[in-house]
C-alpha atoms as a PDB file:
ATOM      1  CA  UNK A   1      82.102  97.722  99.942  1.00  0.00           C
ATOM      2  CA  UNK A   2      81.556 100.937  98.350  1.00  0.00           C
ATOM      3  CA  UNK A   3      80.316 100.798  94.454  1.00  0.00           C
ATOM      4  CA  UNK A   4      79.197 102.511  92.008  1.00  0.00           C
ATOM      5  CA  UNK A   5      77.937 101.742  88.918  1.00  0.00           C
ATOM      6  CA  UNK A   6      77.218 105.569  87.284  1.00  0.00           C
ATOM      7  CA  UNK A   7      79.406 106.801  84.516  1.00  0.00           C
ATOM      8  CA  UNK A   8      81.978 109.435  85.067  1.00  0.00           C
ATOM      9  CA  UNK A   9      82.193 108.398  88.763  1.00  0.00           C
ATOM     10  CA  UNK A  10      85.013 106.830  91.167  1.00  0.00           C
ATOM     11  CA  UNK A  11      85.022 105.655  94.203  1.00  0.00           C
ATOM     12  CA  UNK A  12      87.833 106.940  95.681  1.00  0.00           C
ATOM     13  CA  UNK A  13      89.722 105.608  99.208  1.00  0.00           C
ATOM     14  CA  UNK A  14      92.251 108.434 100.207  1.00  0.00           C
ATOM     15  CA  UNK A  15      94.274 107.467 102.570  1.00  0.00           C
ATOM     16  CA  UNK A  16      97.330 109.667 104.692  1.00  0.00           C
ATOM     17  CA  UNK A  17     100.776 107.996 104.835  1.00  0.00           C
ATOM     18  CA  UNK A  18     102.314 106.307 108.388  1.00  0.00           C
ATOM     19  CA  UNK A  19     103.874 108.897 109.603  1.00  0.00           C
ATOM     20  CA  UNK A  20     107.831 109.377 109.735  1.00  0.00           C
ATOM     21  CA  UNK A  21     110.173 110.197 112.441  1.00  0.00           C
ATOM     22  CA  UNK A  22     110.517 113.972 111.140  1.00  0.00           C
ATOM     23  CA  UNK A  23     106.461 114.027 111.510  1.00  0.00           C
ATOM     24  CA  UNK A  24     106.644 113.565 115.395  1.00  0.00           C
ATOM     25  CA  UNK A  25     109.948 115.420 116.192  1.00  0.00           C
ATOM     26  CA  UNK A  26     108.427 118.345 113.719  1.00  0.00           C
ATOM     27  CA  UNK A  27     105.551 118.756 116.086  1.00  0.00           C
ATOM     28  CA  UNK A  28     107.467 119.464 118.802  1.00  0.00           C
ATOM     29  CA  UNK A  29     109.669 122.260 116.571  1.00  0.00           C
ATOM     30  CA  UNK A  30     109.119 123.352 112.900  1.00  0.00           C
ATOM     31  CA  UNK A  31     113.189 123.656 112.935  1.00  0.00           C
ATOM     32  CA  UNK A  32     113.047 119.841 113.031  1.00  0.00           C
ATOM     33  CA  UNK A  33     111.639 119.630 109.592  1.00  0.00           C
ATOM     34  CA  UNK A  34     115.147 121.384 107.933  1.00  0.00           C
ATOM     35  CA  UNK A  35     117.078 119.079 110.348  1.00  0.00           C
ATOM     36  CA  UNK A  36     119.439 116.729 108.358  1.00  0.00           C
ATOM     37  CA  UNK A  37     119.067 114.233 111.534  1.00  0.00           C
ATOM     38  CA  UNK A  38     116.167 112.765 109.826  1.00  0.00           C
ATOM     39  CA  UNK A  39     117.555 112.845 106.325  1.00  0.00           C
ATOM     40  CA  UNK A  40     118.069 109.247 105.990  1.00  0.00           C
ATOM     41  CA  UNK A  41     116.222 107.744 108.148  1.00  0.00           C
ATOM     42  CA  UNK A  42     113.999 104.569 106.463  1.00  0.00           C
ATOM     43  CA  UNK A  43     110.541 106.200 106.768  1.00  0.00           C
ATOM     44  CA  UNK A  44     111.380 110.041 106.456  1.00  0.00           C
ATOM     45  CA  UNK A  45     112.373 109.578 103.072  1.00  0.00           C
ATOM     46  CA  UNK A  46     109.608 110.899 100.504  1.00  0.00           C
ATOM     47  CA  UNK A  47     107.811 108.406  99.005  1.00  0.00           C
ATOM     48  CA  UNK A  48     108.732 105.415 101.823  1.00  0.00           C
ATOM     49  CA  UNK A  49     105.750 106.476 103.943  1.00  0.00           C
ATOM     50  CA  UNK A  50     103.332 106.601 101.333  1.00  0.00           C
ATOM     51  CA  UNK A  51     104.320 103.234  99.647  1.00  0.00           C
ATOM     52  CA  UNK A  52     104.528 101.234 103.019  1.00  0.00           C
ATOM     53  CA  UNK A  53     101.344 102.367 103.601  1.00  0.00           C
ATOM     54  CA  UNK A  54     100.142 101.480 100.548  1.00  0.00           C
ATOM     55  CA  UNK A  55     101.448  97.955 100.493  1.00  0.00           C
ATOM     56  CA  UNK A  56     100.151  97.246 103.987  1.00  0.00           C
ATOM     57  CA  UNK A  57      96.917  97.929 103.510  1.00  0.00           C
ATOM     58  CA  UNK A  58      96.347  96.901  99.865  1.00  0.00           C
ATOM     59  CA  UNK A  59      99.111  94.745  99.594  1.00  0.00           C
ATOM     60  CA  UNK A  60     102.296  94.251  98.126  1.00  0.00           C
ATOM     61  CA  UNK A  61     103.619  91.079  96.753  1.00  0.00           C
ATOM     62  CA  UNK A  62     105.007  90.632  93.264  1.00  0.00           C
ATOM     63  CA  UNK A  63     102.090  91.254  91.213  1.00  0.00           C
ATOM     64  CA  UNK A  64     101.545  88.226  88.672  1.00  0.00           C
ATOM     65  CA  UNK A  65      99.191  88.877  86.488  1.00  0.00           C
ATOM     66  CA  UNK A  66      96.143  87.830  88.073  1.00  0.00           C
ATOM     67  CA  UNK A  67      93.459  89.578  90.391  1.00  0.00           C
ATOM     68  CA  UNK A  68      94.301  93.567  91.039  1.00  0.00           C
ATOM     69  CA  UNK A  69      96.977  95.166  89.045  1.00  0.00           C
ATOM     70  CA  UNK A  70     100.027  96.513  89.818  1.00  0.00           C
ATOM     71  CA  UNK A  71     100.250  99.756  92.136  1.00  0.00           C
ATOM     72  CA  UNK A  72     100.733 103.411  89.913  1.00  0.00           C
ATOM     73  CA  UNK A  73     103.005 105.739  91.453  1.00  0.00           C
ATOM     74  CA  UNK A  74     102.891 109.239  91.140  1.00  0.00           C
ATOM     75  CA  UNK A  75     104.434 112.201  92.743  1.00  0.00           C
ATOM     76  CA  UNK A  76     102.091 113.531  95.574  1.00  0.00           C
ATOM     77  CA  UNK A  77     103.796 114.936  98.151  1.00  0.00           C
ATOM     78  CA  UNK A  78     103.972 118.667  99.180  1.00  0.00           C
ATOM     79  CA  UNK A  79     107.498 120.192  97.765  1.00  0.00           C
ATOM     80  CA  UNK A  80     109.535 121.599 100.768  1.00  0.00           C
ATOM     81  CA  UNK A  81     112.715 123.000 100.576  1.00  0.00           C
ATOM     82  CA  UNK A  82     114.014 120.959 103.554  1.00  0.00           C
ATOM     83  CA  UNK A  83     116.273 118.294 104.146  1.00  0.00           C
ATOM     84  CA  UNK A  84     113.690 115.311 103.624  1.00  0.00           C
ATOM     85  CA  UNK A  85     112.390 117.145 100.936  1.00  0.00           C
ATOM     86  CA  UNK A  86     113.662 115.436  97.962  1.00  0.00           C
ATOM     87  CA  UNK A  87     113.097 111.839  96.464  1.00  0.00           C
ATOM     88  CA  UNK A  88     115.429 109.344  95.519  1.00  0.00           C
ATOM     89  CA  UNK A  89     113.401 107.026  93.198  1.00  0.00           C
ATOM     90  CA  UNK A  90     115.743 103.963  92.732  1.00  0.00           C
ATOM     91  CA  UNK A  91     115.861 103.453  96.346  1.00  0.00           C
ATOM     92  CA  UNK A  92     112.403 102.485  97.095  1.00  0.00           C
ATOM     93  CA  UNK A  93     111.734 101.092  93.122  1.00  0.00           C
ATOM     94  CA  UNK A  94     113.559  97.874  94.153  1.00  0.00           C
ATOM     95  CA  UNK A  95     111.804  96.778  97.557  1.00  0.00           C
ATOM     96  CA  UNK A  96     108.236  97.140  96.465  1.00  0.00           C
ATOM     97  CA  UNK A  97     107.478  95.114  93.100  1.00  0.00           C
ATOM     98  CA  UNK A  98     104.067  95.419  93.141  1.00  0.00           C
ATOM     99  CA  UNK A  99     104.192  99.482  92.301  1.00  0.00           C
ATOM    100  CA  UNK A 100     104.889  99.755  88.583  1.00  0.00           C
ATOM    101  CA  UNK A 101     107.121 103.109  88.314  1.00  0.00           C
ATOM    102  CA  UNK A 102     106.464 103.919  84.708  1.00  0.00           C
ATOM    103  CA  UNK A 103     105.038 107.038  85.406  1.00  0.00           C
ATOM    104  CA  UNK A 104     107.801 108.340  86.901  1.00  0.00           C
ATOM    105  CA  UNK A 105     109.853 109.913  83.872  1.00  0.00           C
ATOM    106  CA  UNK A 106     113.143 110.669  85.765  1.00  0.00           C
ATOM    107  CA  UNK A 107     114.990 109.249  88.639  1.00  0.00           C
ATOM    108  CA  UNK A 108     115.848 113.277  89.062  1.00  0.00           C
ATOM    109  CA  UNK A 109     112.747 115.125  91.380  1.00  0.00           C
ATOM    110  CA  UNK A 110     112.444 117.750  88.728  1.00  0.00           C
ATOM    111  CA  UNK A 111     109.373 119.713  90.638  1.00  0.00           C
ATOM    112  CA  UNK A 112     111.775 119.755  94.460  1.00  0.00           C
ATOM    113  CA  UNK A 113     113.771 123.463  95.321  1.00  0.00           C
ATOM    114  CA  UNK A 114     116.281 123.405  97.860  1.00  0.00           C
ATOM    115  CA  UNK A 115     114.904 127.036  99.244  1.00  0.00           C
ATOM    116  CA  UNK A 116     111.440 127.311  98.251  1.00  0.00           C
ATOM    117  CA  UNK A 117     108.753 125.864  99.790  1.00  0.00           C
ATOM    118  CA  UNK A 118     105.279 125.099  97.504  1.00  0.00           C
ATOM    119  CA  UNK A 119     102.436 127.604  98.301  1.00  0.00           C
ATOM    120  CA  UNK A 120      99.423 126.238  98.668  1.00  0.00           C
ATOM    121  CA  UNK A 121      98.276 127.337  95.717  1.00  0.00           C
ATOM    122  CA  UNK A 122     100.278 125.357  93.647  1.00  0.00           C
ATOM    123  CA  UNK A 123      99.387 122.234  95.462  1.00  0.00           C
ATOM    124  CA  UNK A 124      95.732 123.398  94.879  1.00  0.00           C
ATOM    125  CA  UNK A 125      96.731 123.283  91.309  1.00  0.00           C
ATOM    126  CA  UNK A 126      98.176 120.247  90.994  1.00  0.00           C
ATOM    127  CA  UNK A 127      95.356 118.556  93.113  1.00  0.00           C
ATOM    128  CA  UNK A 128      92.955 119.743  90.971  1.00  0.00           C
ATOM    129  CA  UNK A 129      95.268 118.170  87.604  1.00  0.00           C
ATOM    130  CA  UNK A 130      95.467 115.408  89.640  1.00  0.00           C
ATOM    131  CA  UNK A 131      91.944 114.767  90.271  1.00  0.00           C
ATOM    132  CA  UNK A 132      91.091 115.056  86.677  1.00  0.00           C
ATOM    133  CA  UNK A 133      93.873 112.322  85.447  1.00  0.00           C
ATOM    134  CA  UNK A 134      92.071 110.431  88.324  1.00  0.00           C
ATOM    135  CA  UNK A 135      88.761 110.602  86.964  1.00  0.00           C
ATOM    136  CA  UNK A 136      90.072 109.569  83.607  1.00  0.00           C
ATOM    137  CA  UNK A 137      91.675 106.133  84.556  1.00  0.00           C
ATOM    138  CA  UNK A 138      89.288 103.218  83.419  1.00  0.00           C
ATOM    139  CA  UNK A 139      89.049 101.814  87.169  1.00  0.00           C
ATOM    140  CA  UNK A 140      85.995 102.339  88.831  1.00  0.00           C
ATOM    141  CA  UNK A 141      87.667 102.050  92.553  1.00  0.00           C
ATOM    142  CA  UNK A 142      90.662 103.565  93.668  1.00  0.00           C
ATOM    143  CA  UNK A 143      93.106 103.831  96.825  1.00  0.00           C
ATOM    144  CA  UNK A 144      95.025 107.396  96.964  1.00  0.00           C
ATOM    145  CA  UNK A 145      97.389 107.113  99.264  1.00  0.00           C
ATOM    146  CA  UNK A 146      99.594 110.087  99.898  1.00  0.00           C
ATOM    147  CA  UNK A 147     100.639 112.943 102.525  1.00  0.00           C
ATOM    148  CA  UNK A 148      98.075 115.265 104.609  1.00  0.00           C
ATOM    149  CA  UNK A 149      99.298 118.462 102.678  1.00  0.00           C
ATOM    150  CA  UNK A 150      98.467 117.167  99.419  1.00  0.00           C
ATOM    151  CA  UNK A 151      95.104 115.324 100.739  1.00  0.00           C
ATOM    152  CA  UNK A 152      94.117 118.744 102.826  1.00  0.00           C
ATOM    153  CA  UNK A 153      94.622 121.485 100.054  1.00  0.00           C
ATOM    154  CA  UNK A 154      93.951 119.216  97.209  1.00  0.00           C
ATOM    155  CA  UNK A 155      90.604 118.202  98.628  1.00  0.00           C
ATOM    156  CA  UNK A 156      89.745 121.815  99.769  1.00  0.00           C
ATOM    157  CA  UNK A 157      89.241 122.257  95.743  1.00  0.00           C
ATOM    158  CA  UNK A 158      85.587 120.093  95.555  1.00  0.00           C
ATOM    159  CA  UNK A 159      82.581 120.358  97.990  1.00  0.00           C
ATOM    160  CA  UNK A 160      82.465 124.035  97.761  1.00  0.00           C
ATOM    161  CA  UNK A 161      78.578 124.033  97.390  1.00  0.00           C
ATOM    162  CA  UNK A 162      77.838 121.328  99.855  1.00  0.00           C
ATOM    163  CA  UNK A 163      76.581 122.072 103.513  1.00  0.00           C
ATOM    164  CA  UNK A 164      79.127 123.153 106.386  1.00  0.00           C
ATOM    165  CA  UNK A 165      78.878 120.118 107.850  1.00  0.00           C
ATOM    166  CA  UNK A 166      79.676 118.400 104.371  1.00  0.00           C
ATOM    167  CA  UNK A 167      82.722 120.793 103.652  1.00  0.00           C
ATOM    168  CA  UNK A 168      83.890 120.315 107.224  1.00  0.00           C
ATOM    169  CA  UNK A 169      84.056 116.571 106.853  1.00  0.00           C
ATOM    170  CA  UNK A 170      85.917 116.572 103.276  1.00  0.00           C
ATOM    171  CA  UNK A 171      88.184 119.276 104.465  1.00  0.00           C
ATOM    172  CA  UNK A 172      89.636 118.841 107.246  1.00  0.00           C
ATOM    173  CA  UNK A 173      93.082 117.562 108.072  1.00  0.00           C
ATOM    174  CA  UNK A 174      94.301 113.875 107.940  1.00  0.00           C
ATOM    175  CA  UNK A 175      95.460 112.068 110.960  1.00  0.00           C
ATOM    176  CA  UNK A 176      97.933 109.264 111.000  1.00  0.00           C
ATOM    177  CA  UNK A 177      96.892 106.643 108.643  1.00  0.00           C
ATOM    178  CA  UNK A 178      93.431 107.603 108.683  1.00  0.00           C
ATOM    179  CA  UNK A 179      91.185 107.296 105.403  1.00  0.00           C
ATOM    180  CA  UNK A 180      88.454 108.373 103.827  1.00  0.00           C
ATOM    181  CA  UNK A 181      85.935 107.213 100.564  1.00  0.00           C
ATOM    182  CA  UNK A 182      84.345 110.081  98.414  1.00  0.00           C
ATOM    183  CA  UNK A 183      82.660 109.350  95.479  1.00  0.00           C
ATOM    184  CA  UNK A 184      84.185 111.577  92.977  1.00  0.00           C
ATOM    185  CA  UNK A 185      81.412 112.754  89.461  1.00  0.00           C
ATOM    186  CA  UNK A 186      82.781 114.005  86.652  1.00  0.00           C
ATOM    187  CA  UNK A 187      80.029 116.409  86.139  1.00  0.00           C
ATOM    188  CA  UNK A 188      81.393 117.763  82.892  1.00  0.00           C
ATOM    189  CA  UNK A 189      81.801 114.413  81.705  1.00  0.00           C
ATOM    190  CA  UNK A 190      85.167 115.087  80.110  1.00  0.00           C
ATOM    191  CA  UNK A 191      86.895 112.287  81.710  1.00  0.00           C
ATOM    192  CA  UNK A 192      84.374 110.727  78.802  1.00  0.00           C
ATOM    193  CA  UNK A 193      85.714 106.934  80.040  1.00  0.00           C
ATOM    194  CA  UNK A 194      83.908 103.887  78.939  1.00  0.00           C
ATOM    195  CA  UNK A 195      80.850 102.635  80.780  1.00  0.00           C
ATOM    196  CA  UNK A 196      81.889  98.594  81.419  1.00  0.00           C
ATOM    197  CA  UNK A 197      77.910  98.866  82.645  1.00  0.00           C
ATOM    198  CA  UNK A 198      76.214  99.976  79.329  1.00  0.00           C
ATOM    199  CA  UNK A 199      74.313  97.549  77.308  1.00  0.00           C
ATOM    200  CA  UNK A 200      72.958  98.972  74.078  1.00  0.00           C
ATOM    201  CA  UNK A 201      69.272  96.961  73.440  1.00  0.00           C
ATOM    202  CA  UNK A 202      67.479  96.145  70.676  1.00  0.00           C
ATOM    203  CA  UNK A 203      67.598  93.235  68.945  1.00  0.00           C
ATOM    204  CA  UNK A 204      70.578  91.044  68.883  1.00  0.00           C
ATOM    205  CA  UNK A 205      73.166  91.611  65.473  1.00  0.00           C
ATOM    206  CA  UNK A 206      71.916  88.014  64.298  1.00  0.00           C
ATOM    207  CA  UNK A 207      68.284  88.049  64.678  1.00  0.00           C
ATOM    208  CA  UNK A 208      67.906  91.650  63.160  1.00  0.00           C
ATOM    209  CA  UNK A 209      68.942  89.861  59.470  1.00  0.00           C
ATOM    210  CA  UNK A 210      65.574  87.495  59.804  1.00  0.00           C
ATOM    211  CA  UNK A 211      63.397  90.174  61.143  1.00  0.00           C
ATOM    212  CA  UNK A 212      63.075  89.193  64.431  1.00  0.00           C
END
């Protein structure tokens, strides 16, 4: 397994969604992607693909309590102005107990536009917000899993010193369900999170008192 133990470091598993029915038909025709055909079907709606992904590869049972914590959801997707562009939270809240929904602050999409699709830019934006909320959660290991748009333009943000062959491997696009690990450094260090590694030395509290 992949590990670090440096400060102001994740290691981070991305990992692109199943793909939906609207995926395959849209690579036949763009068109297909405003087509209401695929509105309601089980894994084009937003958020499905991602969490069935998500629970079938890192599980999802009712968490208890014990061992890993409960999934976080966030909103990750790239906001289209199609058809299958718009999220319904309370549909997919109830079949997947082990993703706690706290962050999300309203069962309304607040960020989705019926006509306007999100430039890249944007998404660059929030990638790069993204990525520093990321690096200032206490875990030390991570899964993201989410949709190629996000991964592709939100990853084309980092690496841009690195070797071509580097940048070529970090940015290009997703396949189906494929993932990839990047360890992620806070070079700044203004995620500032705790080290669990750090010991501080010297002598212990109790011996100090007798001059030991």
């Amino acid at each position: 397994m992949v590990d670090t133990a440096q400060p102001h470091t994740k290691v981070v598993h991305f990992v692109r969604h199943g793909e939906g029915f609207h995926n395959v038909a849209g690579r036949a025709d763009q068109a297909n992607y405003l087509s209401r055909e695929y509105y309601d079907a089980h894994l084009t709606e937003n958020g499905w693909r991602a969490l069935e992904t998500a629970a079938g590869a890192f599980g999802g049972g009712e968490w208890r309590g014990q061992g890993n914590g409960p999934l976080l959801m966030a909103a990750l997707e790239r906001k289209a102005g199609a058809a299958c562009g718009h999220i319904r939270w309370g549909l997919p809240a109830a079949a997947f107990p082990a993703v706690d929904f706290c962050l999300i602050k309203s069962e309304e999409d607040e960020l989705w536009t019926p006509d306007t699709r999100e430039g890249h830019a944007e998404i660059r934006a929030r990638g790069a917000a993204f990525l520093r909320w990321l690096l200032a959660r206490p875990e030390p290991r991570l899964a993201v899993v989410t949709h190629s748009s996000f991964l592709f333009f939100m990853l084309s943000t980092l690496g841009g010193q690195c070797d071509a062959r580097i940048k070529g491997e970090l940015h290009r696009w997703y396949e189906n369900c494929e993932m990839r690990t990047v360890v992620l450094a806070d070079a700044s260090g203004a995620s500032a999170g705790l080290d669990l590694n750090w010991f501080p030395g010297g002598p212990h509290p109790s011996r100090a008192a007798f001059g030991a």
